[in-house]
C-alpha atoms as a PDB file:
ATOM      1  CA  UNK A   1       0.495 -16.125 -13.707  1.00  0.00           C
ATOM      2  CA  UNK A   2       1.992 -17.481 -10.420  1.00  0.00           C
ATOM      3  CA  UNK A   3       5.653 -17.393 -12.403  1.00  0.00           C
ATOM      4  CA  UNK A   4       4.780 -13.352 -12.783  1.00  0.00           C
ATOM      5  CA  UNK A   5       3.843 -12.944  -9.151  1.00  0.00           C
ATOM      6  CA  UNK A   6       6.736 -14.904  -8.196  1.00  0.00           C
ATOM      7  CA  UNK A   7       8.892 -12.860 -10.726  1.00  0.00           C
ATOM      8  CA  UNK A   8       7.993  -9.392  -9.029  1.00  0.00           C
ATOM      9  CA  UNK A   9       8.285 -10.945  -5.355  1.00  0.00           C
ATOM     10  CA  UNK A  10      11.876 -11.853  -5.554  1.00  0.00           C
ATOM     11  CA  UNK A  11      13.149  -9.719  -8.181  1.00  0.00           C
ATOM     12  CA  UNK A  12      11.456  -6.580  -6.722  1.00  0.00           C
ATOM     13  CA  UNK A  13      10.777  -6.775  -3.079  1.00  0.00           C
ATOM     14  CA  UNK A  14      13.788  -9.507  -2.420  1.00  0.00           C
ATOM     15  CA  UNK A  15      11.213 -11.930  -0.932  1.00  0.00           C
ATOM     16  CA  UNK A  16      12.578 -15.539  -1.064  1.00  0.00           C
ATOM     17  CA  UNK A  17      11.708 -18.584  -2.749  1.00  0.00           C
ATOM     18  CA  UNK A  18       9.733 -19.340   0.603  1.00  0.00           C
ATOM     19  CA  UNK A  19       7.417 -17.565   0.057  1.00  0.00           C
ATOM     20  CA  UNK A  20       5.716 -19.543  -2.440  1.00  0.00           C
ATOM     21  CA  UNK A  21       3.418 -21.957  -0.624  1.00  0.00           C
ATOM     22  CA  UNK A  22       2.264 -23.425  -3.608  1.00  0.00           C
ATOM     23  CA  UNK A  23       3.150 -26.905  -4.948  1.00  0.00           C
ATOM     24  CA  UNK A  24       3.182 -24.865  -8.682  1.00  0.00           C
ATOM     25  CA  UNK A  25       6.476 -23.701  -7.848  1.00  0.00           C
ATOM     26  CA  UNK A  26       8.047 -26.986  -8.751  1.00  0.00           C
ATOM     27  CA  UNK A  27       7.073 -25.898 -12.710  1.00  0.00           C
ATOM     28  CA  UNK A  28       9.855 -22.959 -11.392  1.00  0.00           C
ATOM     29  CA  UNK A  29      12.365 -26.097 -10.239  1.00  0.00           C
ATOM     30  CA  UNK A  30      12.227 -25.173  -6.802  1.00  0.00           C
ATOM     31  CA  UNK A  31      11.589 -27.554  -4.105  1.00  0.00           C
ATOM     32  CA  UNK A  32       8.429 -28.884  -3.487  1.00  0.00           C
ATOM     33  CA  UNK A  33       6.627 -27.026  -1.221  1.00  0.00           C
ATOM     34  CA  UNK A  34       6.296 -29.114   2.065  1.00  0.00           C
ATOM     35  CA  UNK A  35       3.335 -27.693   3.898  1.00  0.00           C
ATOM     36  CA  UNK A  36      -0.199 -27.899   3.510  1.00  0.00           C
ATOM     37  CA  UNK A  37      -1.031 -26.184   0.461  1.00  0.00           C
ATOM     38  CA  UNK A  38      -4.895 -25.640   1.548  1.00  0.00           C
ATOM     39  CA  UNK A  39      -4.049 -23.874   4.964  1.00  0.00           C
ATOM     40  CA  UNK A  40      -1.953 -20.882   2.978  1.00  0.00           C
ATOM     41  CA  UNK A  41      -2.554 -18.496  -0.255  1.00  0.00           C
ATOM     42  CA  UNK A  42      -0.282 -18.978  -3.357  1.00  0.00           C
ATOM     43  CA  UNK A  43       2.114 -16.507  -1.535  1.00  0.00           C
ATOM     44  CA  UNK A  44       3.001 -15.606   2.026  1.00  0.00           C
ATOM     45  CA  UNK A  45       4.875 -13.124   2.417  1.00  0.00           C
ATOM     46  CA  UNK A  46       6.028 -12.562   6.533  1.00  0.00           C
ATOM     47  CA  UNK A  47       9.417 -11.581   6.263  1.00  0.00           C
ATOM     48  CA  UNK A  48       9.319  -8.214   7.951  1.00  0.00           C
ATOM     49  CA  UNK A  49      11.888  -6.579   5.570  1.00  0.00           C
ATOM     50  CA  UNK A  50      10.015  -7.845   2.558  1.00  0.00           C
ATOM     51  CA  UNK A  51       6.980  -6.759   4.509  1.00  0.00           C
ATOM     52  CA  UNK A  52       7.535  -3.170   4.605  1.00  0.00           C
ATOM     53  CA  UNK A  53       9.628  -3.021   1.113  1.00  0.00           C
ATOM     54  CA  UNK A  54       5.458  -3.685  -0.416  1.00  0.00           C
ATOM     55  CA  UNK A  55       3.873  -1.641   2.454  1.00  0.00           C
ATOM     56  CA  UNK A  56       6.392   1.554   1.249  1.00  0.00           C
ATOM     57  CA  UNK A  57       6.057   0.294  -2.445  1.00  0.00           C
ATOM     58  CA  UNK A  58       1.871  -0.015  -1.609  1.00  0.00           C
ATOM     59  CA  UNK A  59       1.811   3.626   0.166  1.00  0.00           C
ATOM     60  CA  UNK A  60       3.988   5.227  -2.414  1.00  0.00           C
ATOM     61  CA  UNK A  61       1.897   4.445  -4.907  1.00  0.00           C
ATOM     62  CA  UNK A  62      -1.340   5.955  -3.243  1.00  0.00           C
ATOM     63  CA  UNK A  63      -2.769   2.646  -2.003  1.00  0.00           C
ATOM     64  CA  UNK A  64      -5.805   3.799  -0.028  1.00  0.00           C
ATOM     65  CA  UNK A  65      -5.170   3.252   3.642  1.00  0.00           C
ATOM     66  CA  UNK A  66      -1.651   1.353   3.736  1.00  0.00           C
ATOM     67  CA  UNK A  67       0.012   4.459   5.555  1.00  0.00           C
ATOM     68  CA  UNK A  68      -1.447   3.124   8.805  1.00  0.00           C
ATOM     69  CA  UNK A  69       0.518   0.100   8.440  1.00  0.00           C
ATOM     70  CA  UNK A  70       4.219   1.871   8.463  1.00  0.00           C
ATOM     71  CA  UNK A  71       6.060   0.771  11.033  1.00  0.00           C
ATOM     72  CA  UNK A  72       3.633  -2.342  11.511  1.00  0.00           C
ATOM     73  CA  UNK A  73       4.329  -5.790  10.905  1.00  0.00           C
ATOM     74  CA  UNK A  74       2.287  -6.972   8.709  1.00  0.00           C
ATOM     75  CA  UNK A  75       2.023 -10.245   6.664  1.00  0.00           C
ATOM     76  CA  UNK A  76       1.308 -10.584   3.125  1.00  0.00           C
ATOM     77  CA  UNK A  77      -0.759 -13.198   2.056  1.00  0.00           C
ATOM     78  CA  UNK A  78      -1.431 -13.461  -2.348  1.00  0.00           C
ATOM     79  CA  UNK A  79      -4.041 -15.832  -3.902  1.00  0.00           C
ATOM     80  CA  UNK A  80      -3.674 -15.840  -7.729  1.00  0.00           C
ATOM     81  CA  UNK A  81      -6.440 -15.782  -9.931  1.00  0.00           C
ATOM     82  CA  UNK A  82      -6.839 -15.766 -13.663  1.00  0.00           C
ATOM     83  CA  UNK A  83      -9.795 -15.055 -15.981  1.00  0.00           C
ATOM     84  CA  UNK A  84     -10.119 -15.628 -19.558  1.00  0.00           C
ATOM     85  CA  UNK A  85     -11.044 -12.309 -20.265  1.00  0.00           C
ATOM     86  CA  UNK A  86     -11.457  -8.639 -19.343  1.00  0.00           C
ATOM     87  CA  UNK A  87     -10.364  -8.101 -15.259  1.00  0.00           C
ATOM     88  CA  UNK A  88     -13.926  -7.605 -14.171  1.00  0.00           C
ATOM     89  CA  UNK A  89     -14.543 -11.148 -14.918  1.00  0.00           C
ATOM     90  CA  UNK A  90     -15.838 -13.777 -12.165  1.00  0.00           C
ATOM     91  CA  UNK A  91     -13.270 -16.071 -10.727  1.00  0.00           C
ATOM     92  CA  UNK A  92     -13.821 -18.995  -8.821  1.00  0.00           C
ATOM     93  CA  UNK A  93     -12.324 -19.789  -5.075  1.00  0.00           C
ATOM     94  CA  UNK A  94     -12.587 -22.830  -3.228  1.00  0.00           C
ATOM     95  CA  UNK A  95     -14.215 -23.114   0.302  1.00  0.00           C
ATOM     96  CA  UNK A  96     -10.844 -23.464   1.967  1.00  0.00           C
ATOM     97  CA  UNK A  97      -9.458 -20.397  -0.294  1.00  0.00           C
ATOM     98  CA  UNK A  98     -12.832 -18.377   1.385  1.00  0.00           C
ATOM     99  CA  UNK A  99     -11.798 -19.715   4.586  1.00  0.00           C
ATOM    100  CA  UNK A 100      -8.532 -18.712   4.253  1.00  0.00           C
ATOM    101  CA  UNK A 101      -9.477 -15.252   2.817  1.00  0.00           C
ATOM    102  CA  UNK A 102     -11.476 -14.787   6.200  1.00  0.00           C
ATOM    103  CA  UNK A 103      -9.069 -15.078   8.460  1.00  0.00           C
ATOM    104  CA  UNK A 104      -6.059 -13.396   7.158  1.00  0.00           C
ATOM    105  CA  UNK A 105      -8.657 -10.086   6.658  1.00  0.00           C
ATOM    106  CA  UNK A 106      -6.929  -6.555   7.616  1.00  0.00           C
ATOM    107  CA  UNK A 107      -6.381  -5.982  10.867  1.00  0.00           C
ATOM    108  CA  UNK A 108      -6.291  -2.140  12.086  1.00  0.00           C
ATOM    109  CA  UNK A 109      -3.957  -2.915  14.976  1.00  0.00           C
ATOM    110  CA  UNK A 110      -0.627  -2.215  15.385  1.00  0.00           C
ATOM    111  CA  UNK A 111       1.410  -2.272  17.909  1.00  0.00           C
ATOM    112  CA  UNK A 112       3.547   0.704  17.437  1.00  0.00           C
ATOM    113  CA  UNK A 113       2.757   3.773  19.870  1.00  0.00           C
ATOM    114  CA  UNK A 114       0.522   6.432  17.794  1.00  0.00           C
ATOM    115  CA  UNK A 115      -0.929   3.851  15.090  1.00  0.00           C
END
């Protein structure tokens, strides 16, 4: 699954191998990843061209509320999950996923003048 979101990152938003922050992305033979895996999701995504390439992609789709975050920089951050079955299935996250989960929440601010 993390190949697939990788896949789409890179291939349709031109994010870079960076932003991987998950040691799985050796299976992909790219370099280890060198920080600490439990202080980031699967994917970060900061780049601020890569940034708004999902928050037009997000907004032109109809994604509720992303058209307050044109012209914002905002920071992508993608934990993976599988189930075995159907997508309403219960997944499992660690404490330090929940923790991490918590703190990169939404944010309403922006910076830009009229958001």
């Amino acid at each position: 699954m993390t190949t697939q979101v990788h896949k789409l990152l890179t291939e349709k938003f031109h994010a870079s191998q960076e932003c991987w922050t998950s040691n799985l992305r050796t299976r992909e033979g790219l370099p280890a990843f060198i920080g600490v895996e439990s202080e980031y999701a699967d994917f970060t995504v900061d780049d601020p061209a890569v940034c708004r390439r999902i928050t037009e992609w997000l907004t032109g789709i109809g994604t509720a509320g992303t058209e307050r975050w044109v012209g914002c920089h905002v920071a992508y951050h993608f934990e993976v999950k599988a189930t075995a079955n159907r997508c309403a299935e219960a997944f499992s996250m660690s404490n330090a996923q929940m923790a991490l989960v918590s703190t990169s929440a939404v944010r309403t601010e922006c910076a830009v003048a009229g958001i």
